[in-house]
PDB file of N, CA and C in Angstrom:
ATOM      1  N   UNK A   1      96.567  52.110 327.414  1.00  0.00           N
ATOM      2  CA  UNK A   1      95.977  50.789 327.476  1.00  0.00           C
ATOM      3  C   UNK A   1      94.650  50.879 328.226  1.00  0.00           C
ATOM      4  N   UNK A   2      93.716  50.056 327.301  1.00  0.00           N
ATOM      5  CA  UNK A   2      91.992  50.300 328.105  1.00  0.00           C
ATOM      6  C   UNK A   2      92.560  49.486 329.418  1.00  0.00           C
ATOM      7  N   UNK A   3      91.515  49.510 330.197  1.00  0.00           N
ATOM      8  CA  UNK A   3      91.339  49.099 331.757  1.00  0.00           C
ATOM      9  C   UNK A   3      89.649  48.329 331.805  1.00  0.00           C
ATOM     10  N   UNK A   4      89.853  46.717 331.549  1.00  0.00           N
ATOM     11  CA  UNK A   4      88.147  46.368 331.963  1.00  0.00           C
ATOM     12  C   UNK A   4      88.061  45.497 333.309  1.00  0.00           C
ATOM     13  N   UNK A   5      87.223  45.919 333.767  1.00  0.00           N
ATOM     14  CA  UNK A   5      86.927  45.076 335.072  1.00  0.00           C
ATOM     15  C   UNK A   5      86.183  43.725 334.512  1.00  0.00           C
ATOM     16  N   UNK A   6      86.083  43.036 334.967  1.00  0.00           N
ATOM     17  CA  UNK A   6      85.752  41.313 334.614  1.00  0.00           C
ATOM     18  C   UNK A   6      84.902  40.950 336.058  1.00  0.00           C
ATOM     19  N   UNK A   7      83.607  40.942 336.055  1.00  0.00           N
ATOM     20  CA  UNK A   7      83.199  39.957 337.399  1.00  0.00           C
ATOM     21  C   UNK A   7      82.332  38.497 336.723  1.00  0.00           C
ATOM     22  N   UNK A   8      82.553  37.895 337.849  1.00  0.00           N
ATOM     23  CA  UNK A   8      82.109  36.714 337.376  1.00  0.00           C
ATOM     24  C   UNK A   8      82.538  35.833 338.788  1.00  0.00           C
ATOM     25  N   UNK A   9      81.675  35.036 339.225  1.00  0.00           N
ATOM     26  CA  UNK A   9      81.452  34.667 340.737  1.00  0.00           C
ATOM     27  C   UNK A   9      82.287  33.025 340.442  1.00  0.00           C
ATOM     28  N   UNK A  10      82.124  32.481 338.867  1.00  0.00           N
ATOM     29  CA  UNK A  10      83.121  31.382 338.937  1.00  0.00           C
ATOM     30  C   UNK A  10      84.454  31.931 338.520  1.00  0.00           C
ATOM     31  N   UNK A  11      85.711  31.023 338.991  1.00  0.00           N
ATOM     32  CA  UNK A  11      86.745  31.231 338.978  1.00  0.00           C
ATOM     33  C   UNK A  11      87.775  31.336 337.791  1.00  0.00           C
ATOM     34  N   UNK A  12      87.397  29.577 337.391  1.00  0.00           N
ATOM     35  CA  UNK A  12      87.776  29.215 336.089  1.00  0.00           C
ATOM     36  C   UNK A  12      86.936  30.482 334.860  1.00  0.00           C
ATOM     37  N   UNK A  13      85.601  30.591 334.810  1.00  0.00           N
ATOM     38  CA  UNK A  13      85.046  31.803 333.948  1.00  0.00           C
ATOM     39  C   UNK A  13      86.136  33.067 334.072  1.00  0.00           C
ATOM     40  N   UNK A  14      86.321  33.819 335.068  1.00  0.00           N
ATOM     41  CA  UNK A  14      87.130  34.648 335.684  1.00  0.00           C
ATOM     42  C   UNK A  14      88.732  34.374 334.545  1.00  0.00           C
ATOM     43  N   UNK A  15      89.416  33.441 335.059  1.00  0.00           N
ATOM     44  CA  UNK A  15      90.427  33.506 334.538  1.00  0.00           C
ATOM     45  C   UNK A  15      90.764  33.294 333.043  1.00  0.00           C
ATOM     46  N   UNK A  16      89.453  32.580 332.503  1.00  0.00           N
ATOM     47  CA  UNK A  16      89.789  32.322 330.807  1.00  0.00           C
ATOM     48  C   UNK A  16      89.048  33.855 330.326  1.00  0.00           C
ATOM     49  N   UNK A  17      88.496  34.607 330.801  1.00  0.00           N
ATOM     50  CA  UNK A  17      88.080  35.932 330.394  1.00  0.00           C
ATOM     51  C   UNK A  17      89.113  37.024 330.536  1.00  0.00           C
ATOM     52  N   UNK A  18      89.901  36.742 331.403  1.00  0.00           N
ATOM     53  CA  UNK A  18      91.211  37.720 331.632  1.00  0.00           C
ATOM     54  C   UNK A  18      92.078  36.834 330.760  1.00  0.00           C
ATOM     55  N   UNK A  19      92.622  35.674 330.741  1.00  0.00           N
ATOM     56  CA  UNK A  19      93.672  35.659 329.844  1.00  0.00           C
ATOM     57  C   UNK A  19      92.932  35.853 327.897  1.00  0.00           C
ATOM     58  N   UNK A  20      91.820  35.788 327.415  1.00  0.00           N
ATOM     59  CA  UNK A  20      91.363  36.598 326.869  1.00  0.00           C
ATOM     60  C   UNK A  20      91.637  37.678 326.078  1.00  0.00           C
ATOM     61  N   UNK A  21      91.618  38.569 327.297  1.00  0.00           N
ATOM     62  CA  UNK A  21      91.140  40.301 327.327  1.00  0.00           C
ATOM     63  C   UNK A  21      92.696  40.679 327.820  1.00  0.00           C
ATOM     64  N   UNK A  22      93.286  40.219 328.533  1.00  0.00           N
ATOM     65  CA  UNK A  22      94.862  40.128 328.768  1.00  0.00           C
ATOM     66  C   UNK A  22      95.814  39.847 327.490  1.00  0.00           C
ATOM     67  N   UNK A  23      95.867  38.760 326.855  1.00  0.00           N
ATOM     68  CA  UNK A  23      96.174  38.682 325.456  1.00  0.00           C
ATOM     69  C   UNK A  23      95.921  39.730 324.384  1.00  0.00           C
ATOM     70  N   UNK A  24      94.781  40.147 324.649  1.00  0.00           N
ATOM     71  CA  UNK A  24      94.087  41.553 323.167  1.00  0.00           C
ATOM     72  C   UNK A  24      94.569  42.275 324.070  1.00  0.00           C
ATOM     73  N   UNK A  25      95.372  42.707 324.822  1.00  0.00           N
ATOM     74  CA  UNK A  25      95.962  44.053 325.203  1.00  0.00           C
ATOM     75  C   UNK A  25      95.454  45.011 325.773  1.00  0.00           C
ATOM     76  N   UNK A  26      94.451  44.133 326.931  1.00  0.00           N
ATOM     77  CA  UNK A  26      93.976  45.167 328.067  1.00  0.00           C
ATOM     78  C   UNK A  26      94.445  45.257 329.379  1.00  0.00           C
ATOM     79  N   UNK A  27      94.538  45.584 329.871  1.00  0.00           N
ATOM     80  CA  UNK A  27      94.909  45.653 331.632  1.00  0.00           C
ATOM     81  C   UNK A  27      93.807  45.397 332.090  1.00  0.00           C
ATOM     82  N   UNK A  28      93.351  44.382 332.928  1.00  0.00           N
ATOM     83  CA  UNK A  28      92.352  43.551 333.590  1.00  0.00           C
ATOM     84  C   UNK A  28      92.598  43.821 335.662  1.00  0.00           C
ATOM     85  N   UNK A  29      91.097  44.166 335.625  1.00  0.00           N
ATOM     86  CA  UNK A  29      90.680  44.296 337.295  1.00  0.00           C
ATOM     87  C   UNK A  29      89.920  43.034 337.275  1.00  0.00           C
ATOM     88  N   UNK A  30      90.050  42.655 338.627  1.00  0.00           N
ATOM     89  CA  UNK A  30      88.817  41.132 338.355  1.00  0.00           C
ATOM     90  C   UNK A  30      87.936  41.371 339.680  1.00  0.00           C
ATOM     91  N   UNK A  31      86.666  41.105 339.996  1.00  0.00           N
ATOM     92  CA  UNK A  31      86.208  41.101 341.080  1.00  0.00           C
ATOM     93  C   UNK A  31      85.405  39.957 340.895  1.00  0.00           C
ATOM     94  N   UNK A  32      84.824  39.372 341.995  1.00  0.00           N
ATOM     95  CA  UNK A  32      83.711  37.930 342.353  1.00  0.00           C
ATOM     96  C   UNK A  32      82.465  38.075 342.749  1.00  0.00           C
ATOM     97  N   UNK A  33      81.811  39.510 342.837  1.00  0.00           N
ATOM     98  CA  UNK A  33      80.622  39.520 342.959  1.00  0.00           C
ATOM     99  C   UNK A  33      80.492  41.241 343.162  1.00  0.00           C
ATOM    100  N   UNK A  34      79.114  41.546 342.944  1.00  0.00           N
ATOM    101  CA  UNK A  34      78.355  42.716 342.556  1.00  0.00           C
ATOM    102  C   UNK A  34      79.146  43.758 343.376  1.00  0.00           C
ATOM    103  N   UNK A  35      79.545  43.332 344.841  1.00  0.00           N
ATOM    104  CA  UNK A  35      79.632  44.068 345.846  1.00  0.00           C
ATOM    105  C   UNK A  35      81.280  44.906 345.430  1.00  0.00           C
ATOM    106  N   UNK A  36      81.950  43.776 345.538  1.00  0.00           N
ATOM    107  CA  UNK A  36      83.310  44.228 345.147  1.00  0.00           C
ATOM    108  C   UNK A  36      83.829  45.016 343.303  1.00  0.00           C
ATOM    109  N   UNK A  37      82.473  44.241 342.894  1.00  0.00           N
ATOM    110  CA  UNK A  37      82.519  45.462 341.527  1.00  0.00           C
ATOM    111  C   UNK A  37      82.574  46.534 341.666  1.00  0.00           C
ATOM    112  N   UNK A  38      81.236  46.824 342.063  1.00  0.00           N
ATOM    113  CA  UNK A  38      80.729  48.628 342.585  1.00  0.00           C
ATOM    114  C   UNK A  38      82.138  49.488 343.314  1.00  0.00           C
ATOM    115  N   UNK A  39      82.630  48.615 344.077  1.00  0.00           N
ATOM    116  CA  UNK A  39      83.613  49.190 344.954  1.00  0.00           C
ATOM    117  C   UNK A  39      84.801  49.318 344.122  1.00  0.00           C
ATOM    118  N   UNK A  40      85.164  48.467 343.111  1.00  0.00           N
ATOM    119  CA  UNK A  40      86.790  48.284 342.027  1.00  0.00           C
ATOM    120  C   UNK A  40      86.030  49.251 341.351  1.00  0.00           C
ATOM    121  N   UNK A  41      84.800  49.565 340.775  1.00  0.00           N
ATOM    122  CA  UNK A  41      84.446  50.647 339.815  1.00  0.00           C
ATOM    123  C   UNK A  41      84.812  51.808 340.070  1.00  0.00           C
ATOM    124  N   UNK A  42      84.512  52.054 341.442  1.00  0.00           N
ATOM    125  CA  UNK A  42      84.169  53.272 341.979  1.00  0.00           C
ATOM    126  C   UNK A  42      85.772  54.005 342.477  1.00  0.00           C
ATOM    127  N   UNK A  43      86.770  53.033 342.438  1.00  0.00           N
ATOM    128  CA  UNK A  43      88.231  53.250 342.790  1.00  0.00           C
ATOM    129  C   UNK A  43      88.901  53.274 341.619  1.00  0.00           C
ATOM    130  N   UNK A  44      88.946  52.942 340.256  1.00  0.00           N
ATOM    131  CA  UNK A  44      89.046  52.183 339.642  1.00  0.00           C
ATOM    132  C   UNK A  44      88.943  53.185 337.890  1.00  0.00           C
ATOM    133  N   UNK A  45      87.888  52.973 338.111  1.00  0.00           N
ATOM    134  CA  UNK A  45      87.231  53.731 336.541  1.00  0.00           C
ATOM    135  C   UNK A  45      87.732  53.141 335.446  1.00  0.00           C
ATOM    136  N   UNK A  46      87.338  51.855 335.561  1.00  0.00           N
ATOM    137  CA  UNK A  46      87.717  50.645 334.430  1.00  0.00           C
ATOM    138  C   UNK A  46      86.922  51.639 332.953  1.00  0.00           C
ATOM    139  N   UNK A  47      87.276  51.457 331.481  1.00  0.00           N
ATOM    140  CA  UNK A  47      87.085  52.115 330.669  1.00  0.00           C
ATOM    141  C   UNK A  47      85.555  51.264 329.992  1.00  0.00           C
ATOM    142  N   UNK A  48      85.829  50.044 330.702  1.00  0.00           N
ATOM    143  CA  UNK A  48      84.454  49.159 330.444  1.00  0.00           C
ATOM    144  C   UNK A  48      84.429  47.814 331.583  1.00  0.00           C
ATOM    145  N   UNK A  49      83.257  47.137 331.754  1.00  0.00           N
ATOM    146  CA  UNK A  49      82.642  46.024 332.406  1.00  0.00           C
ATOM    147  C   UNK A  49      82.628  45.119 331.524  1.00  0.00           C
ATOM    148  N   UNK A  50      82.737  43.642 332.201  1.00  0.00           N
ATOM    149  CA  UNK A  50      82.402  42.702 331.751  1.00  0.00           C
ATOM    150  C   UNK A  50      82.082  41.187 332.592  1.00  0.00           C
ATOM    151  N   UNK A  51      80.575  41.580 332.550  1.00  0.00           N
ATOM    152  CA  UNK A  51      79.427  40.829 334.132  1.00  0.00           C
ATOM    153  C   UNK A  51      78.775  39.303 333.597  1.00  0.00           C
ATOM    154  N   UNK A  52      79.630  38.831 334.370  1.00  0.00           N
ATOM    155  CA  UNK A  52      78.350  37.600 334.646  1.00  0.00           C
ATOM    156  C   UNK A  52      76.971  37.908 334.672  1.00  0.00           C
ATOM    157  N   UNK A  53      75.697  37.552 334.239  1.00  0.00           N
ATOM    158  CA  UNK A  53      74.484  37.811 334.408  1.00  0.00           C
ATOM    159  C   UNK A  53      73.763  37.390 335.770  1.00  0.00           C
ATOM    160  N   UNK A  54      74.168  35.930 335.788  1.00  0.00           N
ATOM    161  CA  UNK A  54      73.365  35.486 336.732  1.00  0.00           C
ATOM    162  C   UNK A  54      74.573  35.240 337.954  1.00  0.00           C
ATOM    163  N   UNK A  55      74.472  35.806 339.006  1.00  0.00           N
ATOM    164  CA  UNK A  55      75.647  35.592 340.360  1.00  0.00           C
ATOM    165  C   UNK A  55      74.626  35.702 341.485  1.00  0.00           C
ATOM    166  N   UNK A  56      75.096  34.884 342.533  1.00  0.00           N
ATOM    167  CA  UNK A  56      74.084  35.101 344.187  1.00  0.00           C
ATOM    168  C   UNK A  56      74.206  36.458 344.363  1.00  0.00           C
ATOM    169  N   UNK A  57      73.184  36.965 345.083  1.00  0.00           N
ATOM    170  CA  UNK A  57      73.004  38.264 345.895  1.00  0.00           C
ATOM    171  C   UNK A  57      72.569  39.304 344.827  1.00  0.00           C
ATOM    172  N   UNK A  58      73.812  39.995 343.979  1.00  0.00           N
ATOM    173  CA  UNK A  58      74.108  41.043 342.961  1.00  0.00           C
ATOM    174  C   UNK A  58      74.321  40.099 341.535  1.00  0.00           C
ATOM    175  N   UNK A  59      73.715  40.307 340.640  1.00  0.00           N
ATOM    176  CA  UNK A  59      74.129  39.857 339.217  1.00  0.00           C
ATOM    177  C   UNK A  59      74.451  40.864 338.650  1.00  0.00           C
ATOM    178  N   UNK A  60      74.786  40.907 337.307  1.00  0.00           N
ATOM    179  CA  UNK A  60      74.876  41.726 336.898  1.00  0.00           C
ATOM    180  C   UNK A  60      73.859  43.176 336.460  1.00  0.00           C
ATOM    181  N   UNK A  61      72.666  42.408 336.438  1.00  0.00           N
ATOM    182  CA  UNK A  61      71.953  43.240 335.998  1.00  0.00           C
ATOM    183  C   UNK A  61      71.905  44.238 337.341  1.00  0.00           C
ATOM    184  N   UNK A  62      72.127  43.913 338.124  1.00  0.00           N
ATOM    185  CA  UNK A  62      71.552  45.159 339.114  1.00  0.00           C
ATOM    186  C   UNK A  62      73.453  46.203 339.625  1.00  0.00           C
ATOM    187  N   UNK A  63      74.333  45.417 338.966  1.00  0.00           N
ATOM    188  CA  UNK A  63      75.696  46.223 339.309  1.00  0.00           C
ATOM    189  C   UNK A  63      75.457  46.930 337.788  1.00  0.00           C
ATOM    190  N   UNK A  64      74.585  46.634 337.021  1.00  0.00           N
ATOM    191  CA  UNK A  64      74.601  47.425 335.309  1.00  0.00           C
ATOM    192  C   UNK A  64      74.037  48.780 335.928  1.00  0.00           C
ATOM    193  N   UNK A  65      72.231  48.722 336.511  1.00  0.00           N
ATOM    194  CA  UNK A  65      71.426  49.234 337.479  1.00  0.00           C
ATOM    195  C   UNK A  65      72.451  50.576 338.099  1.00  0.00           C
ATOM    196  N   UNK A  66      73.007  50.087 339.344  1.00  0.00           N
ATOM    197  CA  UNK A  66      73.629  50.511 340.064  1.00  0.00           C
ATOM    198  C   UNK A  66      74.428  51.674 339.666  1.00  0.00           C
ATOM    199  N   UNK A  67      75.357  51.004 338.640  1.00  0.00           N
ATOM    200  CA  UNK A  67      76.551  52.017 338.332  1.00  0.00           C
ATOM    201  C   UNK A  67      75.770  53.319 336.880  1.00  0.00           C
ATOM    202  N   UNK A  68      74.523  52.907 336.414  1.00  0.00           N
ATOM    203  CA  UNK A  68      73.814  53.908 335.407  1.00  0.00           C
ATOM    204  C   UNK A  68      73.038  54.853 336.546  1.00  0.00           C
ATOM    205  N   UNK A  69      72.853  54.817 337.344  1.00  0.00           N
ATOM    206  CA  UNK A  69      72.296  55.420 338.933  1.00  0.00           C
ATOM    207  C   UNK A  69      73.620  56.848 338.582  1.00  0.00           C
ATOM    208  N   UNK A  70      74.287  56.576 339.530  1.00  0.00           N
ATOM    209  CA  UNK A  70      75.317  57.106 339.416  1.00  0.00           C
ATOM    210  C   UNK A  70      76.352  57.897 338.558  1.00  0.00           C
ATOM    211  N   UNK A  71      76.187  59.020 338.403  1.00  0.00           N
ATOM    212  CA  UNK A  71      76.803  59.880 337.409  1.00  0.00           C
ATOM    213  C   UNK A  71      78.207  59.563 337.576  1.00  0.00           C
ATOM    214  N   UNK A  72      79.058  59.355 338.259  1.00  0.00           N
ATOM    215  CA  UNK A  72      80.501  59.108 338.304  1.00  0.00           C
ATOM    216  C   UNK A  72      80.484  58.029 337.221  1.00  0.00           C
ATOM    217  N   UNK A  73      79.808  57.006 336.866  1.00  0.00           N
ATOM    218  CA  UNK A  73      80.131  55.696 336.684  1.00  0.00           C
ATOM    219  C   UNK A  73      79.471  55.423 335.665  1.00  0.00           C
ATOM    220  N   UNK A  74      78.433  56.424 335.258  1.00  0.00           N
ATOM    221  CA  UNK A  74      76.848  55.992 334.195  1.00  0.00           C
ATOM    222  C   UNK A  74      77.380  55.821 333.272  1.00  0.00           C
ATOM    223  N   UNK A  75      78.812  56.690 332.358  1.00  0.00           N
ATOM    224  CA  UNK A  75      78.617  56.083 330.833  1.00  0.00           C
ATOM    225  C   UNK A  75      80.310  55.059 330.837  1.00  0.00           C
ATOM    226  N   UNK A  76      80.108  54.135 331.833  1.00  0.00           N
ATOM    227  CA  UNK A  76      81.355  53.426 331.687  1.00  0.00           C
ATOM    228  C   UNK A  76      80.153  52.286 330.984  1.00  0.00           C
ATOM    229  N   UNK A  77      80.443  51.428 329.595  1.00  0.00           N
ATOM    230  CA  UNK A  77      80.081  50.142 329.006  1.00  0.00           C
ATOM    231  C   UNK A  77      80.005  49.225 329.723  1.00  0.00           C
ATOM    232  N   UNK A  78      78.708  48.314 330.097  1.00  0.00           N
ATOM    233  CA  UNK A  78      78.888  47.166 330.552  1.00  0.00           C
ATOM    234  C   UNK A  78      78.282  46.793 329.666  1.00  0.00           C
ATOM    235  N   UNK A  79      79.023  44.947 329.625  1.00  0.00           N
ATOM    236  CA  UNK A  79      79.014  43.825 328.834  1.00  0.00           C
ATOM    237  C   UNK A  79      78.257  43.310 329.250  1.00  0.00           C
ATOM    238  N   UNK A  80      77.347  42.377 329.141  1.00  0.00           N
ATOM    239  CA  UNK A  80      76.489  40.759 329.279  1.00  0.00           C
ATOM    240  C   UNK A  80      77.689  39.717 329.232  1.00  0.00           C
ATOM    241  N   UNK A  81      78.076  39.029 329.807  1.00  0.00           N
ATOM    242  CA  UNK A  81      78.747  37.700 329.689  1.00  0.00           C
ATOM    243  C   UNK A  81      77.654  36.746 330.028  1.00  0.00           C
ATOM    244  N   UNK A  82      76.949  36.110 329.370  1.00  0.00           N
ATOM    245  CA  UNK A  82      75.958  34.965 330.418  1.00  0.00           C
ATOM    246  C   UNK A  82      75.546  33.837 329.330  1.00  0.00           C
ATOM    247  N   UNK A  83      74.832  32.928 329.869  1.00  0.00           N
ATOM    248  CA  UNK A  83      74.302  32.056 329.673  1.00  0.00           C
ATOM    249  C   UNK A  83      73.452  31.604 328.731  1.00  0.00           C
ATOM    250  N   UNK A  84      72.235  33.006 329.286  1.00  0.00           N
ATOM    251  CA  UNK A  84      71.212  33.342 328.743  1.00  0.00           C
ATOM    252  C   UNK A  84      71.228  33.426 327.405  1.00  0.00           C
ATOM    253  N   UNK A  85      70.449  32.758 326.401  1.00  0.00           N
ATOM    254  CA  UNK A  85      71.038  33.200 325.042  1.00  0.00           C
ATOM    255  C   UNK A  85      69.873  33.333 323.998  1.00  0.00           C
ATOM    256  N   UNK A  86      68.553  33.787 324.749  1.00  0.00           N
ATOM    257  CA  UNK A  86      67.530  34.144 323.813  1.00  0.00           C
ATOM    258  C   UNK A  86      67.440  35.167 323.515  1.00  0.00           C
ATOM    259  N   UNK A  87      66.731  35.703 322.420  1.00  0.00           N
ATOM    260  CA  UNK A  87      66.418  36.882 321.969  1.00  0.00           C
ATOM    261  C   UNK A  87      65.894  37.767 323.500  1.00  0.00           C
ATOM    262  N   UNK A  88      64.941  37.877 323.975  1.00  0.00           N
ATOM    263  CA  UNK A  88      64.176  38.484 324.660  1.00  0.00           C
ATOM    264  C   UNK A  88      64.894  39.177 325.414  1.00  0.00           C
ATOM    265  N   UNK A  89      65.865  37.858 325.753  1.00  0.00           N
ATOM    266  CA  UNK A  89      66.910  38.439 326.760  1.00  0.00           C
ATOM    267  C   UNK A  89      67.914  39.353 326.915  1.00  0.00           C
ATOM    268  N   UNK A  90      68.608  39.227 324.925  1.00  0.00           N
ATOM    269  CA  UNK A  90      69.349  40.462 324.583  1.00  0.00           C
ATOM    270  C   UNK A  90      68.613  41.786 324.926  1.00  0.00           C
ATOM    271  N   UNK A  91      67.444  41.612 324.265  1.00  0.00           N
ATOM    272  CA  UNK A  91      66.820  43.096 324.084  1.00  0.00           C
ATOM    273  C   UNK A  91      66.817  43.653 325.564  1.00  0.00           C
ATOM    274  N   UNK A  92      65.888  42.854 326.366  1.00  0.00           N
ATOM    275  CA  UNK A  92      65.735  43.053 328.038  1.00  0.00           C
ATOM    276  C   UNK A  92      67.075  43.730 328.486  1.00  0.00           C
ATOM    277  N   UNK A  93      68.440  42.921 328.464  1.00  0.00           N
ATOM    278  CA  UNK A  93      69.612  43.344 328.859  1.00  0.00           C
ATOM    279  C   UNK A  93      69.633  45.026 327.708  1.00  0.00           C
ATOM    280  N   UNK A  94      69.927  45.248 326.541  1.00  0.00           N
ATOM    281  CA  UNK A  94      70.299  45.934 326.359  1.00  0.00           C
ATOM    282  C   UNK A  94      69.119  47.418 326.890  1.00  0.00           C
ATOM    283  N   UNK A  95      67.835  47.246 327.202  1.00  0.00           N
ATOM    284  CA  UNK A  95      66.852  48.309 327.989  1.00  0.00           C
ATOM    285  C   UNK A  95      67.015  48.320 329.301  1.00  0.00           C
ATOM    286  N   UNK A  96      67.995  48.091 329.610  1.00  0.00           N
ATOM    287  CA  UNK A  96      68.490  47.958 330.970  1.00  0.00           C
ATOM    288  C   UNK A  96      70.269  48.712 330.976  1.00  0.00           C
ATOM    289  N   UNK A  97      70.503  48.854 330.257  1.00  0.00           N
ATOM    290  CA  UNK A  97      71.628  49.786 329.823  1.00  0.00           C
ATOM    291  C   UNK A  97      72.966  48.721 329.427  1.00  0.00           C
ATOM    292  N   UNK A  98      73.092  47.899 328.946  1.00  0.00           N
ATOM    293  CA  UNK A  98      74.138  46.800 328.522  1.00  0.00           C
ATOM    294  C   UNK A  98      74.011  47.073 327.099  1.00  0.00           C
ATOM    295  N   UNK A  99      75.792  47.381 326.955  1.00  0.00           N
ATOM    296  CA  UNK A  99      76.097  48.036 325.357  1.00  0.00           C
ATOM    297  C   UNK A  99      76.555  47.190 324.547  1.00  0.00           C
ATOM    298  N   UNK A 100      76.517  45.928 325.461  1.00  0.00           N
ATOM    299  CA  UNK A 100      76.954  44.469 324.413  1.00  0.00           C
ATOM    300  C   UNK A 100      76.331  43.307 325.293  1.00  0.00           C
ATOM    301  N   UNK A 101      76.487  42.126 324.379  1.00  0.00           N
ATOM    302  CA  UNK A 101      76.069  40.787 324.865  1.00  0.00           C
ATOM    303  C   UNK A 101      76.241  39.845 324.231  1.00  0.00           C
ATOM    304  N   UNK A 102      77.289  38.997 325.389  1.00  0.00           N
ATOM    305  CA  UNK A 102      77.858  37.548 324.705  1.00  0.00           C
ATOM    306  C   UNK A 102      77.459  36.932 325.875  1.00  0.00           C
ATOM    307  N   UNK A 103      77.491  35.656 324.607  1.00  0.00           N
ATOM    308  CA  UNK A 103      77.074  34.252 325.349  1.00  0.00           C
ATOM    309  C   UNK A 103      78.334  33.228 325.405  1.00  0.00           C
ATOM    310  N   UNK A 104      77.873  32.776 326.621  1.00  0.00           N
ATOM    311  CA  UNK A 104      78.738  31.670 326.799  1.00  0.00           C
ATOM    312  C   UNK A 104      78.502  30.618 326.513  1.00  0.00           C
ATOM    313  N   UNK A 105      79.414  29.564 326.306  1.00  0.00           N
ATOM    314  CA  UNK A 105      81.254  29.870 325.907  1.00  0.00           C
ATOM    315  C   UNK A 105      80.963  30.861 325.397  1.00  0.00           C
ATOM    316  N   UNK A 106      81.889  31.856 325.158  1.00  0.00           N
ATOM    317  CA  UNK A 106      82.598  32.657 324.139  1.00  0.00           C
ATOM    318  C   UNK A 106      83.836  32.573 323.814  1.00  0.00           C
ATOM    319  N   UNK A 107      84.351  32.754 322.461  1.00  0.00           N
ATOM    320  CA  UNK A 107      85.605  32.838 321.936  1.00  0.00           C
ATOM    321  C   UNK A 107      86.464  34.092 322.645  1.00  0.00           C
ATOM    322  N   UNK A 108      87.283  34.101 322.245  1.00  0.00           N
ATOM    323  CA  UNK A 108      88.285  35.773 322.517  1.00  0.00           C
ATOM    324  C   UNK A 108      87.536  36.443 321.673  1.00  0.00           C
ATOM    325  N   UNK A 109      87.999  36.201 319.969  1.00  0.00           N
ATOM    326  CA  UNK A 109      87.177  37.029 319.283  1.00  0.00           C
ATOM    327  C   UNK A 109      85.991  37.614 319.420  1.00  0.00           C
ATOM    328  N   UNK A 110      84.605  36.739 319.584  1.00  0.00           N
ATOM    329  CA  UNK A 110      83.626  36.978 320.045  1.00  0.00           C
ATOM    330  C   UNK A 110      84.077  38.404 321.361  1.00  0.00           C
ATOM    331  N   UNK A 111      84.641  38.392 322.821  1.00  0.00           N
ATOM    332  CA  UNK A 111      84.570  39.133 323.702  1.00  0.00           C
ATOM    333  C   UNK A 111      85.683  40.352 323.227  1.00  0.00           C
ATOM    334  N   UNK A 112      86.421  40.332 322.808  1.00  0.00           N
ATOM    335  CA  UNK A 112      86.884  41.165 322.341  1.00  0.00           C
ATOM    336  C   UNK A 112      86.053  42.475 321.071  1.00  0.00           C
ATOM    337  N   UNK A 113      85.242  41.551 319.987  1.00  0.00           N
ATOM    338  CA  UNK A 113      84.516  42.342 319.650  1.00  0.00           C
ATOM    339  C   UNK A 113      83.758  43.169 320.229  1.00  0.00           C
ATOM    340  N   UNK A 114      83.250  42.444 321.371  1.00  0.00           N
ATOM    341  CA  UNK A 114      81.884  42.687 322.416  1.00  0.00           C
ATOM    342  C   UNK A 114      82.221  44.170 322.977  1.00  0.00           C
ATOM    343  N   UNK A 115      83.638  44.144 323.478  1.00  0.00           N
ATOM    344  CA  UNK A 115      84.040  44.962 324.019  1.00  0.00           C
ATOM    345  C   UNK A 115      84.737  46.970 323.189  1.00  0.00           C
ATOM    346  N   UNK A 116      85.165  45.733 322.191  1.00  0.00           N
ATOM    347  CA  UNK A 116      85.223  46.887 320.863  1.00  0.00           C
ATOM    348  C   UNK A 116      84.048  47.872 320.374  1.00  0.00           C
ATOM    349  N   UNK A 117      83.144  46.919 320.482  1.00  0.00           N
ATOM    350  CA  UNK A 117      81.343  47.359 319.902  1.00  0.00           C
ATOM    351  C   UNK A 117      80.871  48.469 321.278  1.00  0.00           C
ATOM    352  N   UNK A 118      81.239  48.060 322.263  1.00  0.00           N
ATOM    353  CA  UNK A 118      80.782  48.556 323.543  1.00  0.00           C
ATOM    354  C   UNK A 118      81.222  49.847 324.178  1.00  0.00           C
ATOM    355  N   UNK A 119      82.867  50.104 323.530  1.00  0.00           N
ATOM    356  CA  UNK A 119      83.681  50.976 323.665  1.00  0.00           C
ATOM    357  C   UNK A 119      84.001  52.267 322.422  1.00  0.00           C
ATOM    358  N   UNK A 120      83.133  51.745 321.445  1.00  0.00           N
ATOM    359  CA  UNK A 120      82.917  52.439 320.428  1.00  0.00           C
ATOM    360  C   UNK A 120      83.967  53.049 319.345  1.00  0.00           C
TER     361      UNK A 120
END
């Protein structure tokens, strides 16, 4: 069974993304911000990510950053979960090392693909 970590700094986001990704038959880590990602990653070795974009302090883009730094952690998939839903922004996210990108809302289907596409 894959293993994805889920951050996301709201709660309710948090829990409809795990029951989700819990339902399609993953085993789910959850963390609430950049800090405690890096740290569940780094213990952890979730088989993929799946980040809020925009969070205080750490968003995603810089726990995407962070963990491509790092050879332990560089070719684990991170997702886009966000907001953001222009073109510019996909592209930006994916030159920044993000192997998928959904917008919110998202369906299951939708994140489940995301994650399928991401995990190859």
């Amino acid at each position: 069974m894959k293993t994805i970590l889920i951050v996301d700094d709201l709660k309710s986001e948090l829990d409809l993304m795990a029951n989700y990704l819990s339902k399609a038959g993953y085993n789910i880590i959850l963390a609430t911000n950049g800090e405690e990602a890096i740290a569940k990653t780094l213990t952890s070795k979730p088989d993929a990510i799946v980040t809020d974009w925009m969070m205080p302090k750490m968003g995603g883009l810089d726990i995407c950053r962070k963990l491509k730094k790092n050879p332990e952690t560089a070719e684990i998939p991170v997702i886009a979960c966000t907001a953001k839903n222009r073109d510019v922004d996909r592209l930006w996210a994916k030159k920044q090392g993000v192997k998928a990108y959904v917008t919110k809302p998202c369906t299951q289907e939708q994140l489940v693909s995301a994650l399928q596409e991401a995990m190859g």
